[in-house]
C-alpha atoms as a PDB file:
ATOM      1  CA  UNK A   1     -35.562   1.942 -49.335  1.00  0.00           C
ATOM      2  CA  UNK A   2     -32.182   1.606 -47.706  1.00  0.00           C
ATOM      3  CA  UNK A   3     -31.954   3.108 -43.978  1.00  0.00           C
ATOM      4  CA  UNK A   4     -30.539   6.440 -43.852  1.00  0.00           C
ATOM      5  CA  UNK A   5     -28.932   5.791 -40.393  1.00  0.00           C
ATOM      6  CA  UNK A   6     -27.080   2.602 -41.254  1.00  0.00           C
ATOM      7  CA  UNK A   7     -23.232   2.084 -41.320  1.00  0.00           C
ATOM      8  CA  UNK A   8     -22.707   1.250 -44.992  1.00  0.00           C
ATOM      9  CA  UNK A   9     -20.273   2.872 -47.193  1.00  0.00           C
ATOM     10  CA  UNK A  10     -22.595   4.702 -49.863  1.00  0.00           C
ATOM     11  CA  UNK A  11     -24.099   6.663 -47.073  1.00  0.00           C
ATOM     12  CA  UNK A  12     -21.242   7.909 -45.652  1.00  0.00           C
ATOM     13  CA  UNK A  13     -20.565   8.933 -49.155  1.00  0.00           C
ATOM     14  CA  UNK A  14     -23.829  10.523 -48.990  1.00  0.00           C
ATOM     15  CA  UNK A  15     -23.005  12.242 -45.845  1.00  0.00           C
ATOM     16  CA  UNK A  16     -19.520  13.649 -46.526  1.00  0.00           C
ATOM     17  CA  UNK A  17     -21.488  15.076 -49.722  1.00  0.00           C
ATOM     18  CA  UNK A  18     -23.865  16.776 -47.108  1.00  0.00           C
ATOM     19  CA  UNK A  19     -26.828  15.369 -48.901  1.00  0.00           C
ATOM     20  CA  UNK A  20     -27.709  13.249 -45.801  1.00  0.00           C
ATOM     21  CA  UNK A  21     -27.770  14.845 -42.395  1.00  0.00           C
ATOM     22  CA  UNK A  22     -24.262  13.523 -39.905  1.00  0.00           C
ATOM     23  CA  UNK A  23     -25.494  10.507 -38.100  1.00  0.00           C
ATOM     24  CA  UNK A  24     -26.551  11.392 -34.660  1.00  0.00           C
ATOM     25  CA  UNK A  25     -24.064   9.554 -32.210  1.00  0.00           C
ATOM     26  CA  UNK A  26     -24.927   7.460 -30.107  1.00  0.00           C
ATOM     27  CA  UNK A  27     -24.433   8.064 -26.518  1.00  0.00           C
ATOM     28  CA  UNK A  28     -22.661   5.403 -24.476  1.00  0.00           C
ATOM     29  CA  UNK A  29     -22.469   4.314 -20.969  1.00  0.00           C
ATOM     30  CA  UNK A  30     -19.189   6.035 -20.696  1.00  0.00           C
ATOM     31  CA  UNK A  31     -20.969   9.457 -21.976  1.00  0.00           C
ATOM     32  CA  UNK A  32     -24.211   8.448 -18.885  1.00  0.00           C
ATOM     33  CA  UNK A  33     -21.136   8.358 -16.663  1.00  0.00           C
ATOM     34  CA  UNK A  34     -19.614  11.704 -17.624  1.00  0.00           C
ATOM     35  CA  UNK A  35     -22.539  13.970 -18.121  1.00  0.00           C
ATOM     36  CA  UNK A  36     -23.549  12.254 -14.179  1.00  0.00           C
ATOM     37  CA  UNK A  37     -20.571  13.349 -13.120  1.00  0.00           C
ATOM     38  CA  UNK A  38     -20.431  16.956 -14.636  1.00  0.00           C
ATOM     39  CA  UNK A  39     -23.664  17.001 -12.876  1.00  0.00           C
ATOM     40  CA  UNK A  40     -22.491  15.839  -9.563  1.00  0.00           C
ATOM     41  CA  UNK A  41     -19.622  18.340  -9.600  1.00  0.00           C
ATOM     42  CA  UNK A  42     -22.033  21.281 -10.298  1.00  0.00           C
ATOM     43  CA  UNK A  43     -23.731  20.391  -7.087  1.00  0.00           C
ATOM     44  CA  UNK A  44     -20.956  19.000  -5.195  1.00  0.00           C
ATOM     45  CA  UNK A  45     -18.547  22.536  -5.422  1.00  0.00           C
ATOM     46  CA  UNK A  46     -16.821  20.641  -8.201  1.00  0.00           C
ATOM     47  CA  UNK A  47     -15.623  17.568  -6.713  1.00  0.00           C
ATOM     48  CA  UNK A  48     -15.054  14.769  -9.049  1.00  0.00           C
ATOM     49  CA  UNK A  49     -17.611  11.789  -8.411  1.00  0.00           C
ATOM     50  CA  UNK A  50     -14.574   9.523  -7.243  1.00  0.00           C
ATOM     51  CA  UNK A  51     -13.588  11.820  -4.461  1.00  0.00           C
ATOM     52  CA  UNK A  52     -17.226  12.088  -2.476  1.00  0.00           C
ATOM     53  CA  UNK A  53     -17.721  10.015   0.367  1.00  0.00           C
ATOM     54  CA  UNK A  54     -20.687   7.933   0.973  1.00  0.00           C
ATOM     55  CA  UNK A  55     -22.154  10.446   3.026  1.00  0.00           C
ATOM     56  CA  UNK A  56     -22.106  12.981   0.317  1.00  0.00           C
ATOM     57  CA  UNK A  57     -23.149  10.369  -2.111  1.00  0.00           C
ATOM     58  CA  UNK A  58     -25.886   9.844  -0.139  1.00  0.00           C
ATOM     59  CA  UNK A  59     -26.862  13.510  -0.243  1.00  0.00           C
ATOM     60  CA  UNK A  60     -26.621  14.120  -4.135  1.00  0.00           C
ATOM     61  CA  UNK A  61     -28.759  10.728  -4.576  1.00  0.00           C
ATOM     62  CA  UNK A  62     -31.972  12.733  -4.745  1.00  0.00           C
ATOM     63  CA  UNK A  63     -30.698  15.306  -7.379  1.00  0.00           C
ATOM     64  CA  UNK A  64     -29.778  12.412 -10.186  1.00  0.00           C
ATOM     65  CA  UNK A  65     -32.298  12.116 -12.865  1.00  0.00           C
ATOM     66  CA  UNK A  66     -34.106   9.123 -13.210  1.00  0.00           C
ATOM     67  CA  UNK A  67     -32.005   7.883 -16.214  1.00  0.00           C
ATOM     68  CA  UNK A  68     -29.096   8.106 -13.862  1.00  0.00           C
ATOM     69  CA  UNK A  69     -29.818   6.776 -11.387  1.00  0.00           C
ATOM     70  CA  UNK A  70     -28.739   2.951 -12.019  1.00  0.00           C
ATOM     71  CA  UNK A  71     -25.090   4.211 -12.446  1.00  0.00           C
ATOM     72  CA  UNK A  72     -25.489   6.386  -9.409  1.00  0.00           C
ATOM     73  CA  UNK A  73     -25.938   3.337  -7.517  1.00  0.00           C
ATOM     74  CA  UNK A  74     -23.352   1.557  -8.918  1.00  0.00           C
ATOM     75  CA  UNK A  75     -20.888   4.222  -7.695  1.00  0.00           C
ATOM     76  CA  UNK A  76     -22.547   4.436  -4.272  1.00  0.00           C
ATOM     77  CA  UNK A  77     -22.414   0.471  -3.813  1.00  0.00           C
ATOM     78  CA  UNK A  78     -18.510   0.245  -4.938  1.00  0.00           C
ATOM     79  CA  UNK A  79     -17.687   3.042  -2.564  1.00  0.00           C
ATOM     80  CA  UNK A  80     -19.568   1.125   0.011  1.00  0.00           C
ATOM     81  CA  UNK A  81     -17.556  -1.747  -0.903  1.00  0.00           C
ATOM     82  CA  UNK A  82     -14.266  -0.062  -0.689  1.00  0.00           C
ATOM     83  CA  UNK A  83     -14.665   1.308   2.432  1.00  0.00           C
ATOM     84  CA  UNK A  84     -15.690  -2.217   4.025  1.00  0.00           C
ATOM     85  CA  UNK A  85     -13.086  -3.634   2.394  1.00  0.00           C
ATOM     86  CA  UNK A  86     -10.399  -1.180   3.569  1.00  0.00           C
ATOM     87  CA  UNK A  87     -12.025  -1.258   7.428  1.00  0.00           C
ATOM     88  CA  UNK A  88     -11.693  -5.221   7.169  1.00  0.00           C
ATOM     89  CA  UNK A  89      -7.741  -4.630   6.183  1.00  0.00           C
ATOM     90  CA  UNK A  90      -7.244  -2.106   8.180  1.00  0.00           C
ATOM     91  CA  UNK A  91      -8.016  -3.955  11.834  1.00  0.00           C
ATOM     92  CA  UNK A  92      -4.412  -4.321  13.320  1.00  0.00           C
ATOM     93  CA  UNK A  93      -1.982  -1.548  13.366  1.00  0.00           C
ATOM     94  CA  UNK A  94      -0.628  -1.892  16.605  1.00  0.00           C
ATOM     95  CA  UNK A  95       1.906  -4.312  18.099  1.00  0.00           C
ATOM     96  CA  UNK A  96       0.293  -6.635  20.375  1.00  0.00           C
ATOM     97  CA  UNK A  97       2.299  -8.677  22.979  1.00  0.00           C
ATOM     98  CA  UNK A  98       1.486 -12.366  23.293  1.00  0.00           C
ATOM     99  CA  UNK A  99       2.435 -15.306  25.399  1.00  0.00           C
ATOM    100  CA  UNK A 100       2.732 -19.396  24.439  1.00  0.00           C
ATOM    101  CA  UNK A 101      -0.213 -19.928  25.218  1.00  0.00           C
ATOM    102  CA  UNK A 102      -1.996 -16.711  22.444  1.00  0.00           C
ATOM    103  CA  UNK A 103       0.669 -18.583  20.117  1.00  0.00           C
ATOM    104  CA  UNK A 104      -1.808 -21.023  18.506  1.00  0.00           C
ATOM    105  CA  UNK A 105      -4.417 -18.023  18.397  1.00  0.00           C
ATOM    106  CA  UNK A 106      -2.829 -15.207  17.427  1.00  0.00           C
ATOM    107  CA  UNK A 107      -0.658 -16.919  14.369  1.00  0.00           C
ATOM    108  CA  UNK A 108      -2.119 -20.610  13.825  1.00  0.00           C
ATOM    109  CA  UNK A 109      -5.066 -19.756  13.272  1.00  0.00           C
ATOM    110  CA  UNK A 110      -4.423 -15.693  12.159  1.00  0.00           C
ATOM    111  CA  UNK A 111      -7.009 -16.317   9.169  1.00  0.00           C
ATOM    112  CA  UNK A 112      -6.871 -16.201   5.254  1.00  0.00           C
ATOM    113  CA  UNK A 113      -4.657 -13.667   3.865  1.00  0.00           C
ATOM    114  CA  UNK A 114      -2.957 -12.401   6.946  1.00  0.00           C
ATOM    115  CA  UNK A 115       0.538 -11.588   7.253  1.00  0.00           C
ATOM    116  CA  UNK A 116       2.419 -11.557  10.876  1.00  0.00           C
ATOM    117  CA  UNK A 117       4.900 -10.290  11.921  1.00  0.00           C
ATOM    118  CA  UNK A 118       6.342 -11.334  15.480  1.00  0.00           C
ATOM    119  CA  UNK A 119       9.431 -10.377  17.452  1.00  0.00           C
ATOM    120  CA  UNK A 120      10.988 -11.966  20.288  1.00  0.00           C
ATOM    121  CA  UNK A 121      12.855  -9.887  22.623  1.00  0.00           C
ATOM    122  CA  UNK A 122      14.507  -9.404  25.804  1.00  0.00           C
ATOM    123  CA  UNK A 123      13.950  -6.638  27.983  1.00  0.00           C
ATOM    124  CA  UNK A 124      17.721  -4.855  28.573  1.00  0.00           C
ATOM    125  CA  UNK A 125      19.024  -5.437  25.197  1.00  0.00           C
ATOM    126  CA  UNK A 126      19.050  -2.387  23.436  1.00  0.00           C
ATOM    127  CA  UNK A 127      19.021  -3.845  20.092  1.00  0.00           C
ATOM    128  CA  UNK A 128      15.555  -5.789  20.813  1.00  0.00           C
ATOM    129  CA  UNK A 129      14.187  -2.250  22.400  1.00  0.00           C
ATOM    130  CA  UNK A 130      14.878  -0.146  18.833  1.00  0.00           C
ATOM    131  CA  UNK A 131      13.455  -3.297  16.619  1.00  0.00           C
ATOM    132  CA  UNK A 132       9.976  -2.565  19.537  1.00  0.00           C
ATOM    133  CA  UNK A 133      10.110   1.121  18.253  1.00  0.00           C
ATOM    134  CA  UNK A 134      10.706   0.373  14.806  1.00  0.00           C
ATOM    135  CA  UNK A 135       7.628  -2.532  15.246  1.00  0.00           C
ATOM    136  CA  UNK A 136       5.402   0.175  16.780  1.00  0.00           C
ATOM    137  CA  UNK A 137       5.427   2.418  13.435  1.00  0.00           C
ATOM    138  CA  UNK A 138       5.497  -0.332  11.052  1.00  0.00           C
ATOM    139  CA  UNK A 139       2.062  -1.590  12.869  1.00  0.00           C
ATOM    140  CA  UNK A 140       0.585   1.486  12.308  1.00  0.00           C
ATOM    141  CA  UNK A 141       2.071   2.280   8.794  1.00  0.00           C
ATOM    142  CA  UNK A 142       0.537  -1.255   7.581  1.00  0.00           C
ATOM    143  CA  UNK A 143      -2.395  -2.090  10.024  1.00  0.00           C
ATOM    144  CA  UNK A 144      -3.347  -4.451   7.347  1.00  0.00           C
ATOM    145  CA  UNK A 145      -0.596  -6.770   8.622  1.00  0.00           C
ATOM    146  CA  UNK A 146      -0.342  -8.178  12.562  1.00  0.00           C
ATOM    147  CA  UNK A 147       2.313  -6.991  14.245  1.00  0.00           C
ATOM    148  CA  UNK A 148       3.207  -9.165  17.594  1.00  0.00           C
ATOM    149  CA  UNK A 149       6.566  -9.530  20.173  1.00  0.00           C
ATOM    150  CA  UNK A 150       6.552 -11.632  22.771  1.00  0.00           C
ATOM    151  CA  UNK A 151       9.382 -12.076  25.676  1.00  0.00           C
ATOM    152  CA  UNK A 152      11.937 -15.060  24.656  1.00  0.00           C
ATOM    153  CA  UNK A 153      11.382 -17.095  28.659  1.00  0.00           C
ATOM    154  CA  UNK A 154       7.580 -16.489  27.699  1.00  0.00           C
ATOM    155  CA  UNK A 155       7.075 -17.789  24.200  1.00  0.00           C
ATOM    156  CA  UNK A 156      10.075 -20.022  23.752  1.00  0.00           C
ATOM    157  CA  UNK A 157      11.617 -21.624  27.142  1.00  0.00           C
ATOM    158  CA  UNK A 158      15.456 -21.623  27.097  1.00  0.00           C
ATOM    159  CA  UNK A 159      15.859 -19.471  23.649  1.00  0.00           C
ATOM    160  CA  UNK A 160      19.646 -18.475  23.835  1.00  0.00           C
ATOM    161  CA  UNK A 161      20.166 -14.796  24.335  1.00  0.00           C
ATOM    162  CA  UNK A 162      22.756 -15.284  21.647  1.00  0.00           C
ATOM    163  CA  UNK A 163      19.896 -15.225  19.197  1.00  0.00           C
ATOM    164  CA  UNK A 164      18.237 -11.909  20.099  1.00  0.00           C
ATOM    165  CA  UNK A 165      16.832  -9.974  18.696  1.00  0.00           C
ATOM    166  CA  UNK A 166      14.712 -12.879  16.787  1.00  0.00           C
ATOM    167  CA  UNK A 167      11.836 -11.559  13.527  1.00  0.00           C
ATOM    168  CA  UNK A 168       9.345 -14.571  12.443  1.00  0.00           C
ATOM    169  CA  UNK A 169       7.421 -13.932   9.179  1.00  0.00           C
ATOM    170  CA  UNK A 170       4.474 -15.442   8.704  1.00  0.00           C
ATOM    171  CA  UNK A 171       1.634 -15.866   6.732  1.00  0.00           C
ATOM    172  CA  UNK A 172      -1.499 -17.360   6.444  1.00  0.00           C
ATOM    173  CA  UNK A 173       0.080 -19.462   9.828  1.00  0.00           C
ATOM    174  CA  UNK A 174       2.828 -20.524   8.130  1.00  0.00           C
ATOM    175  CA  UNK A 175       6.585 -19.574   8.526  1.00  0.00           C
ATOM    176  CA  UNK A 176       7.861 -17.661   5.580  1.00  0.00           C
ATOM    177  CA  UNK A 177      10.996 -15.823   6.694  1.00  0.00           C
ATOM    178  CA  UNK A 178      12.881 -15.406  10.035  1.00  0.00           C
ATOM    179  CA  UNK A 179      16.031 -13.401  10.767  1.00  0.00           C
ATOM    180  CA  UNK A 180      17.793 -14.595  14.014  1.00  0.00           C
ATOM    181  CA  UNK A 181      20.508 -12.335  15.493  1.00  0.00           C
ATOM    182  CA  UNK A 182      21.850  -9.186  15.795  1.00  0.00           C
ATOM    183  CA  UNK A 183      24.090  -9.867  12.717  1.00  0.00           C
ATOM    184  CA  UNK A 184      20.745  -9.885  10.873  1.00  0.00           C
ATOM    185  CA  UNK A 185      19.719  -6.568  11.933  1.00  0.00           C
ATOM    186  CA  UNK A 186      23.223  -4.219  11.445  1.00  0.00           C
ATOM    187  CA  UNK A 187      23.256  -3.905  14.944  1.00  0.00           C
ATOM    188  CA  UNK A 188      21.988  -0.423  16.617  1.00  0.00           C
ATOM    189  CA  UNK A 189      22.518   1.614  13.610  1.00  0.00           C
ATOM    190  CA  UNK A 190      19.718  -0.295  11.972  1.00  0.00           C
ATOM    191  CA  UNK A 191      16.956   2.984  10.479  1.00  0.00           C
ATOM    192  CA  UNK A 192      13.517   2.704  10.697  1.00  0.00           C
ATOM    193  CA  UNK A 193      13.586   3.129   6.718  1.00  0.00           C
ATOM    194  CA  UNK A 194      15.967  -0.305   6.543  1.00  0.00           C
ATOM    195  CA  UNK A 195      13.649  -1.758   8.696  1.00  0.00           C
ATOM    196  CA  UNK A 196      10.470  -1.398   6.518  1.00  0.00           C
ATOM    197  CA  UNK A 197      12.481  -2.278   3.899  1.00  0.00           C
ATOM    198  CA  UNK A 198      13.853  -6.017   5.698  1.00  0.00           C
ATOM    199  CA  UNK A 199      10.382  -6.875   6.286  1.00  0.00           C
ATOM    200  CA  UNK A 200       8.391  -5.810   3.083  1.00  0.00           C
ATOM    201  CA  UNK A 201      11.400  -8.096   1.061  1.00  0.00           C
ATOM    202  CA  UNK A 202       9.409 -11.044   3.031  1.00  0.00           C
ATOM    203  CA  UNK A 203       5.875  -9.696   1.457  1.00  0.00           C
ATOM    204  CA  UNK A 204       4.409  -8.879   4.790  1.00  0.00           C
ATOM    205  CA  UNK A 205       4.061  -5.328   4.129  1.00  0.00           C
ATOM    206  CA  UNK A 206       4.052  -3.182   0.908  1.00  0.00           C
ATOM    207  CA  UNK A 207       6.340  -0.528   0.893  1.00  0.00           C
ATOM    208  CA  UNK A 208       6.677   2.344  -1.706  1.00  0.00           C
ATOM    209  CA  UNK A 209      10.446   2.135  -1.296  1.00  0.00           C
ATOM    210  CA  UNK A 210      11.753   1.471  -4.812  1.00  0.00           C
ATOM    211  CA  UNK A 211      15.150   0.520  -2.976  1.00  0.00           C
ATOM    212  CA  UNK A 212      17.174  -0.545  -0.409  1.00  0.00           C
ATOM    213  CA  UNK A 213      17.866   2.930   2.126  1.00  0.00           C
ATOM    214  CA  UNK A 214      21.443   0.740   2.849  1.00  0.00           C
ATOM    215  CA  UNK A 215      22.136   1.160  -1.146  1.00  0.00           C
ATOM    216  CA  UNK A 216      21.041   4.978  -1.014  1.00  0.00           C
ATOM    217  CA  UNK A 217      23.427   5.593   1.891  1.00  0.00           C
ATOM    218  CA  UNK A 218      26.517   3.393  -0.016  1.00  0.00           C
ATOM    219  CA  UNK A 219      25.944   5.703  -2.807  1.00  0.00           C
ATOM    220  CA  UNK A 220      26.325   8.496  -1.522  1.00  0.00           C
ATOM    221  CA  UNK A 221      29.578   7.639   0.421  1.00  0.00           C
ATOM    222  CA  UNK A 222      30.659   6.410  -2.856  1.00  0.00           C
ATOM    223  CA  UNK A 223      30.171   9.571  -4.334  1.00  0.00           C
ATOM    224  CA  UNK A 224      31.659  11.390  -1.501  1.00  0.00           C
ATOM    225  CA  UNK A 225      34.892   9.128  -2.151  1.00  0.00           C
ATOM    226  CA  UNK A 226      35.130   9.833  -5.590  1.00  0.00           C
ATOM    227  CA  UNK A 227      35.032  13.276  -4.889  1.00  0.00           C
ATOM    228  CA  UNK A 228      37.357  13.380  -2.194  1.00  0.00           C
ATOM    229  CA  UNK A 229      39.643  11.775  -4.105  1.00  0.00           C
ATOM    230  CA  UNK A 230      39.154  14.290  -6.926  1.00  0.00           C
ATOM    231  CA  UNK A 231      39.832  17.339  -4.554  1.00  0.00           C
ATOM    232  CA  UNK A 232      43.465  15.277  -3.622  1.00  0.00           C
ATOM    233  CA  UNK A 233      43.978  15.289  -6.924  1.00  0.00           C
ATOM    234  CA  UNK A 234      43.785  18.906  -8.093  1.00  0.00           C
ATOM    235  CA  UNK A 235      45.523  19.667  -4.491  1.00  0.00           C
ATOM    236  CA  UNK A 236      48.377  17.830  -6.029  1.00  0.00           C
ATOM    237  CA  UNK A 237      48.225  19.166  -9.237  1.00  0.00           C
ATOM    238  CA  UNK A 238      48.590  23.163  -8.115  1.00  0.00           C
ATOM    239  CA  UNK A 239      51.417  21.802  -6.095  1.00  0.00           C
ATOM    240  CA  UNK A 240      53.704  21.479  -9.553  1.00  0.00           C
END
């Protein structure tokens, strides 16, 4: 006798005729995952399962049902693993001054993935002192990347003024990018927003900027050109 519950064509004849019962479906793992997390919210005050922490995790372990329970863990172990993995990216964000002698330390032999940025300065050049400031909140907007400076008579004997402010990019221990001069920078008008924007070109940090803050500011001079010269326009026109 042919199986009332198989996939063939003549029973779903059958079925649309309402002479066999629907097929019961079958539930999935995605279906486990949603009726666990309907569950969760119920005795989390409706959080989604993706928005407890591992503490909280933790807490609701006890209340899963036994069928559950595997997928429970999976969530708890991924969350586990996120957080390590954001502590281990997350273990800079500050800008740490160096001599020639951290040099072989600090970049060298910075480890596997890591990104560094390093400034040499001069104390009493104003330009060097805003790139510090800028440096300072970039390290702690992307403490996944090293942030460094180090004094030009310190890290690199006889390094001509001329060529200060001075940005090496690195990564991995290897130089990548370097911008040498003030002509590099736009002198002291230079924004914290074109900053971020310089260095993440290099890949050292990830910005969400979509574009350059220089191009957003031409723009809108642009525009207050066109418009200027719009306004002379009708000025001349009433004139007649």
């Amino acid at each position: 006798m042919q199986d009332p519950n198989a996939d063939t064509e003549w029973n779903d004849i059958l079925r649309a005729k309402g002479i066999l019962a629907p097929k019961e479906k079958e539930v999935s793992e995605e279906d486990v995952i949603d009726i666990l997390e309907s569950t969760i919210q119920e005795k989390s005050r409706g959080k989604q399962l993706e928005d407890l922490t591992l503490d909280e995790l933790n807490e609701n372990e006890d209340e899963i049902d036994e069928e559950d329970e595997r997928i429970f863990e999976a969530y708890r172990m991924q969350r586990l693993s996120e957080m390590q993995a954001a502590s281990l990216r997350a273990k800079f964000g500050e800008v740490r001054e160096i001599t020639r002698e951290d040099y072989v330390r600090e970049v060298n032999k910075a480890g596997d993935g890591v990104w560094i940025v390093l400034h040499v300065y001069k104390q009493g050049i104003p330009l060097c002192t805003l790139i510090n400031q800028h440096m300072t909140r970039l390290a702690q907007k992307f403490p996944e990347s090293k942030f460094l400076k180090s004094i030009s008579s310190v890290c690199i004997p006889n390094y001509p003024d001329k060529n200060l402010p001075t940005i090496f990019i690195y990564f991995e221990g290897e130089l990548k990018k370097q911008f040498v001069g003030p002509h590099e920078f736009g002198g002291m008008n230079l924004t914290f927003s074109e900053f971020e924007w310089m260095i993440s070109q290099t890949g050292a940090v990830k910005t969400d900027m979509e574009e350059s803050p220089k191009r957003q500011i031409k723009d809108v001079m642009n525009i207050a050109i066109r418009e200027s010269a719009i306004n002379r326009d009708d000025s001349d026109d009433d004139d007649y």
